[in-house]
C-alpha atoms as a PDB file:
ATOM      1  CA  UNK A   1     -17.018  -9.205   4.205  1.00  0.00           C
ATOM      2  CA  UNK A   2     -15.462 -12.682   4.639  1.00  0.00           C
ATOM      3  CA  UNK A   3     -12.058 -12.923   5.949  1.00  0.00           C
ATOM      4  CA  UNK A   4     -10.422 -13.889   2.410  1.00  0.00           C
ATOM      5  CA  UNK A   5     -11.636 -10.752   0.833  1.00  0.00           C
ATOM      6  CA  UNK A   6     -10.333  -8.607   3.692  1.00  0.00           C
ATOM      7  CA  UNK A   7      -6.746 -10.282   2.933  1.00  0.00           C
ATOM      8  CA  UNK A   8      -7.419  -9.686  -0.934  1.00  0.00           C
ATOM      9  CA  UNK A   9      -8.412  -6.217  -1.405  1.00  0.00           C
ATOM     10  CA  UNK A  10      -5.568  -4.970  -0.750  1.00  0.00           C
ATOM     11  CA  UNK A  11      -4.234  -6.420  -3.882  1.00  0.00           C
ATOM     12  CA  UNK A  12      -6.554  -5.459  -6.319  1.00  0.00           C
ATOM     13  CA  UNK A  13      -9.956  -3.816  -5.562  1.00  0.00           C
ATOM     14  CA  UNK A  14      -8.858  -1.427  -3.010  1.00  0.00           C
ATOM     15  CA  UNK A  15      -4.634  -1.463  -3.603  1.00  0.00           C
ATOM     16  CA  UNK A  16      -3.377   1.732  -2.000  1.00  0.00           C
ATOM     17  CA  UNK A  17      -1.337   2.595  -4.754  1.00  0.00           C
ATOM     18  CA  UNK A  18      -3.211   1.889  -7.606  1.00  0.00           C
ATOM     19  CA  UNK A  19      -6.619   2.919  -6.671  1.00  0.00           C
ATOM     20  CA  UNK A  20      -6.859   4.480  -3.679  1.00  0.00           C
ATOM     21  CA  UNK A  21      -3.830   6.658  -4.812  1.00  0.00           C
ATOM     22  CA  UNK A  22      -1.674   6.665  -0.841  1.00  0.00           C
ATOM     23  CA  UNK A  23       1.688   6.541  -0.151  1.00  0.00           C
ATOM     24  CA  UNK A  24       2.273   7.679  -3.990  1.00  0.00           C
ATOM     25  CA  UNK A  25       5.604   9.819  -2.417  1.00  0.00           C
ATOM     26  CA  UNK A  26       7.860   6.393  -1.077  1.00  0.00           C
ATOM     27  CA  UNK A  27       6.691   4.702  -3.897  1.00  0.00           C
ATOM     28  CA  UNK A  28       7.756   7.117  -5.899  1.00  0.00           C
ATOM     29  CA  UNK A  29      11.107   7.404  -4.099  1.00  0.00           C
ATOM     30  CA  UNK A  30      12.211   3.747  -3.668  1.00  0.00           C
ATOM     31  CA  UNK A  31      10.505   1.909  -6.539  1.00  0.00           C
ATOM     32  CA  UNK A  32      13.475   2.479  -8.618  1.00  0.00           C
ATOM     33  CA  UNK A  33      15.287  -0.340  -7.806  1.00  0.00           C
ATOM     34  CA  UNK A  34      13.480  -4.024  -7.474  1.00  0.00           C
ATOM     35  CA  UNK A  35      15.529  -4.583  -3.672  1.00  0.00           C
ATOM     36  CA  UNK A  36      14.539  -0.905  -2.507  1.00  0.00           C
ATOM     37  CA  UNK A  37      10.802  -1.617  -3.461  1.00  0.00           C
ATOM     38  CA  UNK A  38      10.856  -4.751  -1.250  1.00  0.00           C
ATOM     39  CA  UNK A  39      12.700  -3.687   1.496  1.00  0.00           C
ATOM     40  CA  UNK A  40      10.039  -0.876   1.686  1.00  0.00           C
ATOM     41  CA  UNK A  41       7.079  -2.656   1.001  1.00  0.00           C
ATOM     42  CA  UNK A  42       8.337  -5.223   3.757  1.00  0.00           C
ATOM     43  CA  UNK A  43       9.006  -2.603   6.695  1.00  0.00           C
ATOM     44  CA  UNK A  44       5.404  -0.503   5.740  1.00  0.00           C
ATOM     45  CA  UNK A  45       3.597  -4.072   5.857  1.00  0.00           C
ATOM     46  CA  UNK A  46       5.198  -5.015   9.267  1.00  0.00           C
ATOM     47  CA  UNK A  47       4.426  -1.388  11.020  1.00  0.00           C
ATOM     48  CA  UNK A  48       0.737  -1.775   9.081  1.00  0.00           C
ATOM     49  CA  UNK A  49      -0.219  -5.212  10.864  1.00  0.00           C
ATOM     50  CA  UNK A  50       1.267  -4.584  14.030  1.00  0.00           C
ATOM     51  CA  UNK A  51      -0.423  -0.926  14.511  1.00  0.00           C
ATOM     52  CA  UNK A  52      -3.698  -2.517  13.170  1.00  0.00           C
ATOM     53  CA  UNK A  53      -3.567  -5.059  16.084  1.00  0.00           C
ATOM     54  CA  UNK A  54      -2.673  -2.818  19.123  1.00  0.00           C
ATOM     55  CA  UNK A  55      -5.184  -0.315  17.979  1.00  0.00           C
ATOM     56  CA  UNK A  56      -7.875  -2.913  17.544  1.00  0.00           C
ATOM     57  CA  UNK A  57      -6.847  -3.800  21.187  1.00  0.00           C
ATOM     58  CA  UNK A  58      -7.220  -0.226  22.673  1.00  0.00           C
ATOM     59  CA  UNK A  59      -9.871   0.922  20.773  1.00  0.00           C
ATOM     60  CA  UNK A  60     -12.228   1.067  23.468  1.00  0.00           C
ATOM     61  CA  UNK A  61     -10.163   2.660  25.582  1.00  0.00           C
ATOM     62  CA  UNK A  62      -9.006   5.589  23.671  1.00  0.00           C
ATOM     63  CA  UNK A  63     -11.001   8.796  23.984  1.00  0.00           C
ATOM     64  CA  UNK A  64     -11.941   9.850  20.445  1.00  0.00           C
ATOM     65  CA  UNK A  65     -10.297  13.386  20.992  1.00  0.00           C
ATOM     66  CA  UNK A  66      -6.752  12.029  21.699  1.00  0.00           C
ATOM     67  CA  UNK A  67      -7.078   8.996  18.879  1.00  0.00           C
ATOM     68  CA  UNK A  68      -4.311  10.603  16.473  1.00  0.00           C
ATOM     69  CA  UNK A  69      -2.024  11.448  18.419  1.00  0.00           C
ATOM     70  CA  UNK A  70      -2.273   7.924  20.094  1.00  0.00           C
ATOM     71  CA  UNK A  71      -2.372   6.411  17.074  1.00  0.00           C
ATOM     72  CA  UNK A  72       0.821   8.111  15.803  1.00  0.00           C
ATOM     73  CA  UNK A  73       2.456   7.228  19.379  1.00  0.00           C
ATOM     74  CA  UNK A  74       1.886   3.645  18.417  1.00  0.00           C
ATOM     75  CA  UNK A  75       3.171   3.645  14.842  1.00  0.00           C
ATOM     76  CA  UNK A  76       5.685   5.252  15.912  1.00  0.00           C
ATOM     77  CA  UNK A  77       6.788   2.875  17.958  1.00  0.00           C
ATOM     78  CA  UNK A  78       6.795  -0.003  15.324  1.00  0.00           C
ATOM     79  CA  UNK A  79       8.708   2.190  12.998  1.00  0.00           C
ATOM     80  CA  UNK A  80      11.606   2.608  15.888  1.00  0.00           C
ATOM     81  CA  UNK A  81      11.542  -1.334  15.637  1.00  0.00           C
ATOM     82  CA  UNK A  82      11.825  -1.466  12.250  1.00  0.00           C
ATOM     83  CA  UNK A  83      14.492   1.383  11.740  1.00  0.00           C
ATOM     84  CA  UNK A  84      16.741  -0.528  14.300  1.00  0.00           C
ATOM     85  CA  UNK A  85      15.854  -3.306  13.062  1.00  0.00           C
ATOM     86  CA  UNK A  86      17.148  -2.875   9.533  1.00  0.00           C
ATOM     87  CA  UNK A  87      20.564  -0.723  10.532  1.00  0.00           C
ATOM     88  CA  UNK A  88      21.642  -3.733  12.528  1.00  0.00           C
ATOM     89  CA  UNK A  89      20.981  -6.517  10.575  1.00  0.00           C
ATOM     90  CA  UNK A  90      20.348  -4.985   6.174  1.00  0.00           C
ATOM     91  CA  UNK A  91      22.713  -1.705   6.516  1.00  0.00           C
ATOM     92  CA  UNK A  92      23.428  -1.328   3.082  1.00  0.00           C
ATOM     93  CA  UNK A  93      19.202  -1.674   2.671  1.00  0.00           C
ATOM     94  CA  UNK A  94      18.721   0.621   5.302  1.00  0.00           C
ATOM     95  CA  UNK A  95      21.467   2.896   3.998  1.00  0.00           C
ATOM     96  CA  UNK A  96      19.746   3.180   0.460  1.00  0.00           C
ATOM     97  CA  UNK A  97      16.329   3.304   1.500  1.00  0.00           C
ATOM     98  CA  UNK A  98      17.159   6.544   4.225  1.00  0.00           C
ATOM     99  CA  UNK A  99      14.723   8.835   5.785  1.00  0.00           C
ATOM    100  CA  UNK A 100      11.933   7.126   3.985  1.00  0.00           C
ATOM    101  CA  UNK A 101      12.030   4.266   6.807  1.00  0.00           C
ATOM    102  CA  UNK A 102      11.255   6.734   9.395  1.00  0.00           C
ATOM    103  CA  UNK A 103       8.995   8.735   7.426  1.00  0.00           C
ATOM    104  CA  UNK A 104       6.985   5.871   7.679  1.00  0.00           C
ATOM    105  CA  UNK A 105       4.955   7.285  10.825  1.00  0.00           C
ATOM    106  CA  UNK A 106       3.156   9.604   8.241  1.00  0.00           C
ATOM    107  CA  UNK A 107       2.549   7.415   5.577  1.00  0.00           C
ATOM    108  CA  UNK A 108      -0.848   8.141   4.961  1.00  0.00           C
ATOM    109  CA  UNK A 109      -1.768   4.497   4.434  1.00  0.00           C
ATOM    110  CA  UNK A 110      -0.912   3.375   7.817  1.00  0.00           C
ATOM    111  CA  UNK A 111      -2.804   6.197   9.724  1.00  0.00           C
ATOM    112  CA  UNK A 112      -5.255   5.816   7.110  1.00  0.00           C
ATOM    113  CA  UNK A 113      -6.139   2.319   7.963  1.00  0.00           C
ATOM    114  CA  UNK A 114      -5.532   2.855  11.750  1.00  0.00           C
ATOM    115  CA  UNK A 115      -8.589   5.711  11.503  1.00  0.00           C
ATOM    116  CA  UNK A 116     -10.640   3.819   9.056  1.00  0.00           C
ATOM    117  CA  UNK A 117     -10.424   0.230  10.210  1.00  0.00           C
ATOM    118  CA  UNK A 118      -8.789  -0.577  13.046  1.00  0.00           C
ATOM    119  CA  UNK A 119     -10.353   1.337  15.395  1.00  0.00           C
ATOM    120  CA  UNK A 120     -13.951   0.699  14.572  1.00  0.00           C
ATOM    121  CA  UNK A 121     -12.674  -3.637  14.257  1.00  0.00           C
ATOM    122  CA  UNK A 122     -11.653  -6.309  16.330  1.00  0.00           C
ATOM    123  CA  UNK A 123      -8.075  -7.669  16.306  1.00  0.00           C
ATOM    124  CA  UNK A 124      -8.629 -10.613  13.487  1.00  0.00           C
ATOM    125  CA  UNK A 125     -10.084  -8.594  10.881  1.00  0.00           C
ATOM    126  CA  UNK A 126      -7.672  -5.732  11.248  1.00  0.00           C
ATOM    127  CA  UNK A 127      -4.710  -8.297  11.487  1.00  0.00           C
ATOM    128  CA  UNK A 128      -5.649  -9.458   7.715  1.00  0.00           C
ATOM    129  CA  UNK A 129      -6.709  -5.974   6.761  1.00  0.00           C
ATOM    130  CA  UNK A 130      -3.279  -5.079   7.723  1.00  0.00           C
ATOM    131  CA  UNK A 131      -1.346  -7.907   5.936  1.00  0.00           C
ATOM    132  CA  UNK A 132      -3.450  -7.599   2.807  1.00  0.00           C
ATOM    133  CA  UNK A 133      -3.157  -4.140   2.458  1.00  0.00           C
ATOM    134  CA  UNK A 134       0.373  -4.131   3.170  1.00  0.00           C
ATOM    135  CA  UNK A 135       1.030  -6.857   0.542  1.00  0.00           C
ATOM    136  CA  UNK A 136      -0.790  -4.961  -2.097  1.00  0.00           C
ATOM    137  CA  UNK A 137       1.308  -1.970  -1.230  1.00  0.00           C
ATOM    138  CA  UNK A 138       4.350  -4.130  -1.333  1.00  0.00           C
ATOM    139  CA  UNK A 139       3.027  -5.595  -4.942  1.00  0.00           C
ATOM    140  CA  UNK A 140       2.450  -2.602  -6.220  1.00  0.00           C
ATOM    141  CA  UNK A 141       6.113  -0.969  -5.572  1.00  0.00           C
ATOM    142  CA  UNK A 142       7.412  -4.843  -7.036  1.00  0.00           C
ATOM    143  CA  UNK A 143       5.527  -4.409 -10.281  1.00  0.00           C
ATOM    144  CA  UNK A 144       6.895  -0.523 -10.863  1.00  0.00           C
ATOM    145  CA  UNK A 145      10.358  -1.223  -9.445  1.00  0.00           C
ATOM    146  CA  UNK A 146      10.458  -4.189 -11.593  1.00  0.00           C
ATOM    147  CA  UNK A 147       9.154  -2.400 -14.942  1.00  0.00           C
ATOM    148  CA  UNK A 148      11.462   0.896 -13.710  1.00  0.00           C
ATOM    149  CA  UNK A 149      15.028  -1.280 -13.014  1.00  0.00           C
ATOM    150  CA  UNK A 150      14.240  -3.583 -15.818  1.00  0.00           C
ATOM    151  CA  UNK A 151      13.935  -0.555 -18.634  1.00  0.00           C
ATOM    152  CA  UNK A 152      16.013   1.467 -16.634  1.00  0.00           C
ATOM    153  CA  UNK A 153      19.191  -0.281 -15.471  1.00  0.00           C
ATOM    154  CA  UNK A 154      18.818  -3.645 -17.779  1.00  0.00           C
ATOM    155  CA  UNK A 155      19.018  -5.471 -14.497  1.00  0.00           C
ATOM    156  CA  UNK A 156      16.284  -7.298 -12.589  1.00  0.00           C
ATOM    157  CA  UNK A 157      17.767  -7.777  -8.172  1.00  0.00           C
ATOM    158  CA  UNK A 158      21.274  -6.241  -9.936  1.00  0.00           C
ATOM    159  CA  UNK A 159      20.837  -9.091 -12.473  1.00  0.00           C
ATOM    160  CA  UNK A 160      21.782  -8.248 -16.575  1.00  0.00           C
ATOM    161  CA  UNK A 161      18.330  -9.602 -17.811  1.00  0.00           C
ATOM    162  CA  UNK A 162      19.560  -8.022 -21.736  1.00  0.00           C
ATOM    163  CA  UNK A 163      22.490  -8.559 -24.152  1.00  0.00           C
ATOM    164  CA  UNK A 164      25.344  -5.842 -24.064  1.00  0.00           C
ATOM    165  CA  UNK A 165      23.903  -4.052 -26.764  1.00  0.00           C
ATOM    166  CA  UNK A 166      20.779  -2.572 -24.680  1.00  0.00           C
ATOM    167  CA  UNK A 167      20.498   1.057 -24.350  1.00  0.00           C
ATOM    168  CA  UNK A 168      19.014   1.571 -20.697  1.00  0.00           C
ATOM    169  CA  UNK A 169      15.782   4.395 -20.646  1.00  0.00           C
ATOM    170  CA  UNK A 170      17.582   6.453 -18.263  1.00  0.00           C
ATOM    171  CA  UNK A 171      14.459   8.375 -18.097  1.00  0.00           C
ATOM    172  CA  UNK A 172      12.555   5.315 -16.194  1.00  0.00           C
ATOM    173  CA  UNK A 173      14.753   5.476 -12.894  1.00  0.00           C
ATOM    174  CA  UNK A 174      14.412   9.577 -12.310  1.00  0.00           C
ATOM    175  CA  UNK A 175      11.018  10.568 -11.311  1.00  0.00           C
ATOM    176  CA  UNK A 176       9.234  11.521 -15.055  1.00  0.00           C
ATOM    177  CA  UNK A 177      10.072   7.586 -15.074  1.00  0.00           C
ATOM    178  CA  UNK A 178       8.179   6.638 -12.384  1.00  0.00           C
ATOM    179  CA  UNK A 179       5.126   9.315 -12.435  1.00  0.00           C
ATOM    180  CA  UNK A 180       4.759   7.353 -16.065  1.00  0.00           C
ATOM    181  CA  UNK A 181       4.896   4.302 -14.903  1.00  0.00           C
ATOM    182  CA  UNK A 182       2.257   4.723 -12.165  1.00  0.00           C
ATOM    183  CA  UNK A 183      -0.280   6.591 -14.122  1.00  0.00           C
ATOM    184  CA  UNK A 184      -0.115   3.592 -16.701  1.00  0.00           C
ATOM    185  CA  UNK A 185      -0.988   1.049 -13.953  1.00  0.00           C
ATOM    186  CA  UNK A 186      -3.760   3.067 -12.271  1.00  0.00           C
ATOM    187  CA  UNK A 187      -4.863   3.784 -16.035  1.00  0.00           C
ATOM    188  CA  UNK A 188      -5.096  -0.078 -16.188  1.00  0.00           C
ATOM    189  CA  UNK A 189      -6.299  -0.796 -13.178  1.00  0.00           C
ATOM    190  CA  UNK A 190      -9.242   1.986 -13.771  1.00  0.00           C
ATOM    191  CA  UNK A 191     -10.172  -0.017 -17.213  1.00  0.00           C
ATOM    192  CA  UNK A 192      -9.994  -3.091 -15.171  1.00  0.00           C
ATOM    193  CA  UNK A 193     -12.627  -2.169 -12.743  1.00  0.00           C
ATOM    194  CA  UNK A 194     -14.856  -0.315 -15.779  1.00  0.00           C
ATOM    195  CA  UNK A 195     -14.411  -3.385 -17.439  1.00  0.00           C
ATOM    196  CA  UNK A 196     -15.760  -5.569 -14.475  1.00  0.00           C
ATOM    197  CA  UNK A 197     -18.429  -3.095 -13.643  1.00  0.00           C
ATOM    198  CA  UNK A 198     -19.975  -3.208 -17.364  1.00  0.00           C
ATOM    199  CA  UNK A 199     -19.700  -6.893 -17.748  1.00  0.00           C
ATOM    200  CA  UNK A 200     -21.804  -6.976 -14.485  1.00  0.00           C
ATOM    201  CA  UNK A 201     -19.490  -8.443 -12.361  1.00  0.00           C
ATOM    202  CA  UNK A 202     -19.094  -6.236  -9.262  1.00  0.00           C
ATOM    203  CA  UNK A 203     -18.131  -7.219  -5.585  1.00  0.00           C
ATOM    204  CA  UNK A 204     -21.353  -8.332  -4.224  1.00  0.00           C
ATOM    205  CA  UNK A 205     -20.667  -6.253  -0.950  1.00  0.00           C
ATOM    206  CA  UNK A 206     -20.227  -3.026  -3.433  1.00  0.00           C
ATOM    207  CA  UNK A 207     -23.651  -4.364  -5.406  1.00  0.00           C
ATOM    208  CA  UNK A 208     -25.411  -4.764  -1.956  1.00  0.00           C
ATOM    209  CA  UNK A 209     -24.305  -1.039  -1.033  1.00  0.00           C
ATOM    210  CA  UNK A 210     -25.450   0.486  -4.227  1.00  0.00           C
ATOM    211  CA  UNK A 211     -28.393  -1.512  -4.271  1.00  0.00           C
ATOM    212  CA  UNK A 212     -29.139   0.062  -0.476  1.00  0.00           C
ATOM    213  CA  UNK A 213     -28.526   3.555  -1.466  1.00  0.00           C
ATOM    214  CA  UNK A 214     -30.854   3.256  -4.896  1.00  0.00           C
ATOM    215  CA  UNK A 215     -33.462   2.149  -2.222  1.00  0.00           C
ATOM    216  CA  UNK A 216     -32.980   4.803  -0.014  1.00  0.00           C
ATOM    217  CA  UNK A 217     -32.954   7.290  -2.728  1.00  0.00           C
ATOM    218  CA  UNK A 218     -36.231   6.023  -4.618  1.00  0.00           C
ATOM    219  CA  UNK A 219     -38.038   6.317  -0.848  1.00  0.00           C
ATOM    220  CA  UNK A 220     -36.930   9.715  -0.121  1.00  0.00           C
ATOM    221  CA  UNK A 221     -38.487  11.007  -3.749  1.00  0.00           C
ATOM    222  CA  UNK A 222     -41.694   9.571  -2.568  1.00  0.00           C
END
């Protein structure tokens, strides 16, 4: 896979949200609100590239029987940094956003990528793994915090985006709102892919894959 489509699947074709379905609990939690969802999405993508590049630097030198635990040592670590980080210079950010910055060391995504990527990658590739799965996690909590504060609040970044006479759908910033909200966009983003994948027009690596296992599978029956 080239280096481009590392950096863009995390948008679309594998966005953790969306279609891989991780980290659905802080996005539920701080997509409310348009700054929230950033603020977030920012801290998760700086722990994500930072924890892909150390581990892609130890790799070799971690025994597989200790990796988790050395993994989470290292997250860890970034999350302290971003934690501090945010109650020194964004308090009232850090204030709103609360446990969910620390509780960052267990967001599945991270680990996720740290077991599934990074360690089994060298340092370039899981750099832009990291960034472009951070940014689609980052996009996806900006499109539902923006849908949820817009019909919710009236306000886009604390900004009146309607008239006076608009009757905000309180129901959109509690959590029925946002559980809606996110099985809409994976809905869309399933009929996106169905859509692609009828017309043809699949991810050549995905085709190639496929195209190995049909072989595979059509030797073994002879």
């Amino acid at each position: 896979m080239s280096t481009f489509k590392e950096f863009t699947k995390g948008f679309f074709r594998e966005n953790p949200v969306f279609v891989i379905a991780l980290g659905l609990c802080p996005t539920l939690a701080t997509s409310s609100l348009v700054e929230k969802g950033l603020g977030m999405g920012m801290a998760a993508t700086f722990v994500l590239v930072c924890s892909n590049v150390i581990i892609a630097l130890i790799r070799k030198l971690v025994p597989s029987r200790i990796r988790i635990p050395i993994f989470i040592v290292v997250i860890a670590a970034f999350v302290v940094i971003v934690e501090l980080a945010m109650k020194a210079y964004l308090p009232p950010l850090s204030e709103s956003l609360g446990i969910f910055i620390p509780l960052i060391v267990v967001n599945c995504i991270i680990l996720g990528r740290a077991e599934a990527y990074a360690q089994k990658n060298n340092v370039s590739r899981s750099f832009m793994d990291g960034l472009g799965m951070g940014l689609g996690f980052t996009f996806a909590l900006l499109v539902i915090a923006t849908i949820r504060e817009v019909l919710g609040f009236g306000t886009f970044l604390g900004l009146p985006v309607f008239g006076s006479d608009f009757e905000p759908a309180t129901i959109m910033i509690l959590s029925p709102g946002g559980f809606i909200t996110i099985g809409f966009l994976m809905g869309y983003f399933a009929w996106r892919r169905r859509r692609k994948k009828m017309k043809g027009v699949g991810d050549p690596d995905e085709l190639l894959a496929e195209r190995q296992r049909l072989t595979e599978t059509t030797r073994e029956a002879a």
